[in-house]
Protein backbone atom coordinates (compact mmCIF):
# COMPACT_ATOMS: atom_id res chain seq x y z
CA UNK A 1 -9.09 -11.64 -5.37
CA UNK A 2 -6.45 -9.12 -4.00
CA UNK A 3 -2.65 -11.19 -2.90
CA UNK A 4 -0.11 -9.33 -0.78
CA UNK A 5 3.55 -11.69 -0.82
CA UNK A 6 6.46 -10.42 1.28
CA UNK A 7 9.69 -11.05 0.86
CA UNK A 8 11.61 -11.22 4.63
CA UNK A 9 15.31 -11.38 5.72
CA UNK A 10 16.88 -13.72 8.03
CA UNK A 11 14.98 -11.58 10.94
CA UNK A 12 11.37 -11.89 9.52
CA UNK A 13 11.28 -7.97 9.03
CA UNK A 14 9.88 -6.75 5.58
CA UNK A 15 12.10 -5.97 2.84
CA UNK A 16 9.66 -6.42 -0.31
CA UNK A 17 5.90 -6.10 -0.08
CA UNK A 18 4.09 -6.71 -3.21
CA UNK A 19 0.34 -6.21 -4.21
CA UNK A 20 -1.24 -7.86 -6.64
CA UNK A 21 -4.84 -7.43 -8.29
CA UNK A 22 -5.40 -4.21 -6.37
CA UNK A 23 -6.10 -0.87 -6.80
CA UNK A 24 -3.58 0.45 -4.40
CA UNK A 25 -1.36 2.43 -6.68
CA UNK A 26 -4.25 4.21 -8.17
CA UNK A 27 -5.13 5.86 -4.44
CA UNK A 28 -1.82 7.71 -5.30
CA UNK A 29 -1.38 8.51 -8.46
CA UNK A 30 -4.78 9.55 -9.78
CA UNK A 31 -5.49 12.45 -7.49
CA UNK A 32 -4.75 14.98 -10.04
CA UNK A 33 -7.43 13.37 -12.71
CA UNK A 34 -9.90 13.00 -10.75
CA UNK A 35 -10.59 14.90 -7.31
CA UNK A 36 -14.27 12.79 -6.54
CA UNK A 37 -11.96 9.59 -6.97
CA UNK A 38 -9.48 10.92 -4.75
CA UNK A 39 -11.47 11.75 -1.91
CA UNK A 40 -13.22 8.68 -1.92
CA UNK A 41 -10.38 5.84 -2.72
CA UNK A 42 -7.10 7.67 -1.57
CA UNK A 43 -7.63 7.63 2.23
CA UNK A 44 -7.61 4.41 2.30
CA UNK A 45 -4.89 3.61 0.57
CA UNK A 46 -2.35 5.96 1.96
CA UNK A 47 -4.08 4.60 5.34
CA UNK A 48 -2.14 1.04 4.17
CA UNK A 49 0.95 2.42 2.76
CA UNK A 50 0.95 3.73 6.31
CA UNK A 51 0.57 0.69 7.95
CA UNK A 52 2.71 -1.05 6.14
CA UNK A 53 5.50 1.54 6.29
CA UNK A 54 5.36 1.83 10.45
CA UNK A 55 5.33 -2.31 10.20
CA UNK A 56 8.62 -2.26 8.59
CA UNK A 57 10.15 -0.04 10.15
CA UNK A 58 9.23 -1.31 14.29
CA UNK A 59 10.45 -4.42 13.54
């Protein structure tokens, strides 16, 4: 089971986001082994780093 755990400041914006038991990471660092893998698995996960990135910085 994938866990996301944030750790806010006084103003509830982001400062720490943490992932455990997922396979975020690997959506960026394994396009160079593996181009199949990339194109299927890395969309998605820049897609969060994304989100998560505009999140923390509009609030």
């Amino acid at each position: 089971m994938a866990h996301l755990r944030a750790i806010r400041d006084a103003h509830g914006r982001i400062m720490v986001l943490m992932s455990h038991n997922t396979d975020i990471a690997d959506s960026w660092e394994r396009e160079g082994e593996d181009p199949a893998y990339f194109y299927r698995f890395s969309p998605r996960g820049y897609a969060i780093a994304m989100d998560v990135i505009i999140t923390a910085l509009s609030r």
